[in-house]
Protein backbone atom coordinates (compact mmCIF):
# COMPACT_ATOMS: atom_id res chain seq x y z
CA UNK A 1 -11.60 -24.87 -16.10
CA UNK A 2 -8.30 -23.58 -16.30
CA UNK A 3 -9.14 -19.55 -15.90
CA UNK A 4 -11.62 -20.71 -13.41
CA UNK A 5 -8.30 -22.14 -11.30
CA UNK A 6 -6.26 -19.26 -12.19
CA UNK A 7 -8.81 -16.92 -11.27
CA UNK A 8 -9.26 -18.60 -7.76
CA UNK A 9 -5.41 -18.94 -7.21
CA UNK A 10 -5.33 -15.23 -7.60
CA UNK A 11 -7.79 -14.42 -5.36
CA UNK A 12 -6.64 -16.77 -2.94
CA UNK A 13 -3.18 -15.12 -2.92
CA UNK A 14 -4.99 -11.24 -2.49
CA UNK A 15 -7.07 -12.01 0.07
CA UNK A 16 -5.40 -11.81 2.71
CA UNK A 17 -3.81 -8.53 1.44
CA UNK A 18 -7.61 -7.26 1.53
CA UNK A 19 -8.68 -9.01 5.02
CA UNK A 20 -6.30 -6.75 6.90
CA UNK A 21 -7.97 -4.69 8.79
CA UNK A 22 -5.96 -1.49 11.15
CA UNK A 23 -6.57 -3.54 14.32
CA UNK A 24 -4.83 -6.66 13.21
CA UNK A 25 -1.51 -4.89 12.56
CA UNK A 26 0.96 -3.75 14.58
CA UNK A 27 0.74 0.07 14.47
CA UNK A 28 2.23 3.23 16.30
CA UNK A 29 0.55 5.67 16.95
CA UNK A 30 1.27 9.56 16.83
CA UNK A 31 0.66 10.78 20.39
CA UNK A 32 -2.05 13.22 19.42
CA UNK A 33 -3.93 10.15 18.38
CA UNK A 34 -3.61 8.53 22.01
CA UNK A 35 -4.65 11.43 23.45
CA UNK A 36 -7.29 12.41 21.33
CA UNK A 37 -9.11 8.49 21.89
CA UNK A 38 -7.21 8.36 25.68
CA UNK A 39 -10.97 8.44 27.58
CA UNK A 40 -12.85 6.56 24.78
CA UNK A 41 -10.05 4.73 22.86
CA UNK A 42 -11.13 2.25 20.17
CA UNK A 43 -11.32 -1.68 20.47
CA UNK A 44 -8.15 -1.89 19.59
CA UNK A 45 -6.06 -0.13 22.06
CA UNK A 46 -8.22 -1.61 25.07
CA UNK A 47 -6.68 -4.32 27.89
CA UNK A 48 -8.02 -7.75 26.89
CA UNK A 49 -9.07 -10.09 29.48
CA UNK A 50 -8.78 -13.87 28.96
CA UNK A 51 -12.09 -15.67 28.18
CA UNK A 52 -11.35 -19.47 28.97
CA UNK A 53 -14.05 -21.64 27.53
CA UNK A 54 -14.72 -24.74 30.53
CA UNK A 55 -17.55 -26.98 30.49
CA UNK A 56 -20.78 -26.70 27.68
CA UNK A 57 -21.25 -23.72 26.34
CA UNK A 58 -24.53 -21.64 25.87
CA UNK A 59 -24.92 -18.54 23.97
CA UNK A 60 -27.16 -17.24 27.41
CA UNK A 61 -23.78 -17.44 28.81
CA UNK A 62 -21.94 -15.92 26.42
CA UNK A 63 -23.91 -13.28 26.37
CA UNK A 64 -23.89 -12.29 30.13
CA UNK A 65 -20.10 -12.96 29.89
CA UNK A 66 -19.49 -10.28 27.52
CA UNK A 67 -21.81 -7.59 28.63
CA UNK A 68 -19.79 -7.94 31.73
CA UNK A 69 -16.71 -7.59 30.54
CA UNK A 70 -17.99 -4.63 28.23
CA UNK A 71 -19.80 -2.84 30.89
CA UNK A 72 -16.35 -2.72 32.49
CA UNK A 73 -14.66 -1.17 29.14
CA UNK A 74 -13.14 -3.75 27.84
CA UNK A 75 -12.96 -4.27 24.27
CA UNK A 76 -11.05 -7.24 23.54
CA UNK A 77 -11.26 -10.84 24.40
CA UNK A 78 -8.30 -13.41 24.64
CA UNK A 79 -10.44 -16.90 24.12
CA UNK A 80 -8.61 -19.70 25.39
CA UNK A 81 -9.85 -23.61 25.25
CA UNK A 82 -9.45 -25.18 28.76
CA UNK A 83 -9.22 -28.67 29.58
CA UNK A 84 -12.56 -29.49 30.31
CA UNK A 85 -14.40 -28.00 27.30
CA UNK A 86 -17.76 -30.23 26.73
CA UNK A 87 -17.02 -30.41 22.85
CA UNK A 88 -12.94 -31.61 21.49
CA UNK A 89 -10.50 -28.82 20.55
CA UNK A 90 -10.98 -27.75 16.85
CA UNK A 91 -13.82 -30.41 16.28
CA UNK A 92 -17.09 -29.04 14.81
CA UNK A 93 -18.64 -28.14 17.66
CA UNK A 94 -15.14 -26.22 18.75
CA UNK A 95 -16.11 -24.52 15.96
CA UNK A 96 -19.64 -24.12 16.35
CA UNK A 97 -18.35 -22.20 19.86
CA UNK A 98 -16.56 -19.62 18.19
CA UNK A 99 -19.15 -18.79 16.25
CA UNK A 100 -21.43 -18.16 19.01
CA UNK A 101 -18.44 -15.70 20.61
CA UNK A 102 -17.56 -13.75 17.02
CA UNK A 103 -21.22 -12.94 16.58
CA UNK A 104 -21.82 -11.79 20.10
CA UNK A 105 -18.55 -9.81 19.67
CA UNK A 106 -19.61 -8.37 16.51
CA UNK A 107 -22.60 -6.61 17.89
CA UNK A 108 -20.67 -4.95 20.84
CA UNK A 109 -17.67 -3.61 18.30
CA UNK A 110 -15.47 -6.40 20.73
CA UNK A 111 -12.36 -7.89 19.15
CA UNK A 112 -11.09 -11.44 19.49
CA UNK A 113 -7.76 -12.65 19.77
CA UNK A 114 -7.63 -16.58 20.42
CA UNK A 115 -4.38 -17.45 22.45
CA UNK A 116 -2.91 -21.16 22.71
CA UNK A 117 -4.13 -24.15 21.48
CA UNK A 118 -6.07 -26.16 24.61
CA UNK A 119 -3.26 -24.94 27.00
CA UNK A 120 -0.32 -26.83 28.38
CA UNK A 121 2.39 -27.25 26.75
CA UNK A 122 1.54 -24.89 23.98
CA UNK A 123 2.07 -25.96 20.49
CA UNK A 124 0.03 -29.70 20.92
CA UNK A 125 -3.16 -28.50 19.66
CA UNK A 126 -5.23 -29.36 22.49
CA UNK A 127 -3.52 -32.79 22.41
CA UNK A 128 -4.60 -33.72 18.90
CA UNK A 129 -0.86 -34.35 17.69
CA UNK A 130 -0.37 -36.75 20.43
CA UNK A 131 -3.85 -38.92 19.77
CA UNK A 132 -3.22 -38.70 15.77
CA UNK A 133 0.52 -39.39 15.78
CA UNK A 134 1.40 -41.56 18.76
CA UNK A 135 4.40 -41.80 17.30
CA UNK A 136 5.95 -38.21 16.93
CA UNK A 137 5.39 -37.90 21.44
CA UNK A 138 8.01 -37.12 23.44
CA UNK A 139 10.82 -36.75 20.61
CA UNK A 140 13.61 -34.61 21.28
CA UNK A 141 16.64 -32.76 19.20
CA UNK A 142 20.13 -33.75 20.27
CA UNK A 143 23.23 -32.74 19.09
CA UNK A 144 25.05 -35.19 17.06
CA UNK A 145 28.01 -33.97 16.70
CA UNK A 146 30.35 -30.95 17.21
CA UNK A 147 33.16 -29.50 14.62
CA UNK A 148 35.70 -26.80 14.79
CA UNK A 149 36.64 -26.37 11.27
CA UNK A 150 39.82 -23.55 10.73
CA UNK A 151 39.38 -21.07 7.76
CA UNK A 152 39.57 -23.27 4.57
CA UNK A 153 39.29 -26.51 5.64
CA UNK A 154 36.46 -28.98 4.93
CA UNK A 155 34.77 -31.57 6.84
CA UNK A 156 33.24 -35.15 5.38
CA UNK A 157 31.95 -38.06 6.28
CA UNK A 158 28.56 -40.24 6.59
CA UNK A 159 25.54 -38.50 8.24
CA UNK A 160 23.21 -41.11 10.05
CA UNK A 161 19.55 -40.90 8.64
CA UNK A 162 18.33 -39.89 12.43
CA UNK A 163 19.91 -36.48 11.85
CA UNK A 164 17.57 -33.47 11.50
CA UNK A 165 19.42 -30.72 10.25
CA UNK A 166 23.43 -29.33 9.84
CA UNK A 167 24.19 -26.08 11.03
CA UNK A 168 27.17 -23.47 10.19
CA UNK A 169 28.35 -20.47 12.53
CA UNK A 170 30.86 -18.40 11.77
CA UNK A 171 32.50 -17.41 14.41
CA UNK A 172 34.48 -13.69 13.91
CA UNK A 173 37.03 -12.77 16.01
CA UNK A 174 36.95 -9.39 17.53
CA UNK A 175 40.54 -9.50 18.94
């Protein structure tokens, strides 16, 4: 059981080393490449447009959707949950969605990039944080306190348990 772990923890920590593929890096290209792909470039180096999913989705759809947008030679889509999807953000049917969208992608050589997380304010996954954890909303950070310490001296005291974090700057003087 243990080599079975070990051998999983290994693979675990590779794989992602072996899922890169050239599109999903950032990369810079020697001109003679651009210009040699400039009138056919490859999925990677087309505009994306923003594909927001609103409302039930059907593969029918889908399907129209994208030969549209690759008839028009565009390569990449930017999915984006809106805020009336028919299914919750990141349930099983969320999901289920993508799915749909990465196989119809797959047979047009289309790439996917998925922006957000169930749009304003960014960050709340698609209000998930707010429903599980009523009690993390609308928390703030606020400064505490404020110290100008001299070369060599030392500050102490008591910290109240409602502070988040210290910080140091060093200030240098450029006179």
């Amino acid at each position: 059981m243990k080599k079975i772990l070990v051998l999983f923890s290994i693979i675990v920590l590779f794989l992602p080393v072996f899922a890169q593929k050239n599109w999903q890096c950032m990369t810079s290209p020697k001109v003679e490449k651009l210009v040699a792909g400039f009138k056919s470039p490859p999925p990677e180096y087309t505009e994306t447009v923003t594909f927001g999913l609103e409302g039930p989705l059907k593969r029918e759809s889908v399907i129209r959707d994208l030969d549209a947008i690759h008839k028009q030679g565009i390569r990449v889509v930017s999915m984006e949950a809106a805020y009336k999807m028919a299914v919750p953000y990141l349930s099983v049917g969320w999901f289920d969605n993508v799915k749909i969208i990465v196989e119809e992608l797959k047979k047009r050589d289309m790439r996917l990039w998925i922006i957000d997380e169930g749009k304003y304010p960014s960050s709340f996954a698609g209000g998930k944080f707010s429903r599980e954890r009523p009690d993390l909303r609308m928390q703030r950070l606020v400064i505490a306190g404020r110290a100008q310490l001299k070369e060599g001296e030392t500050i102490a005291g008591k910290v109240d348990t409602s502070v988040f974090s210290v910080v140091a700057i060093t200030k240098i003087n450029t006179d």
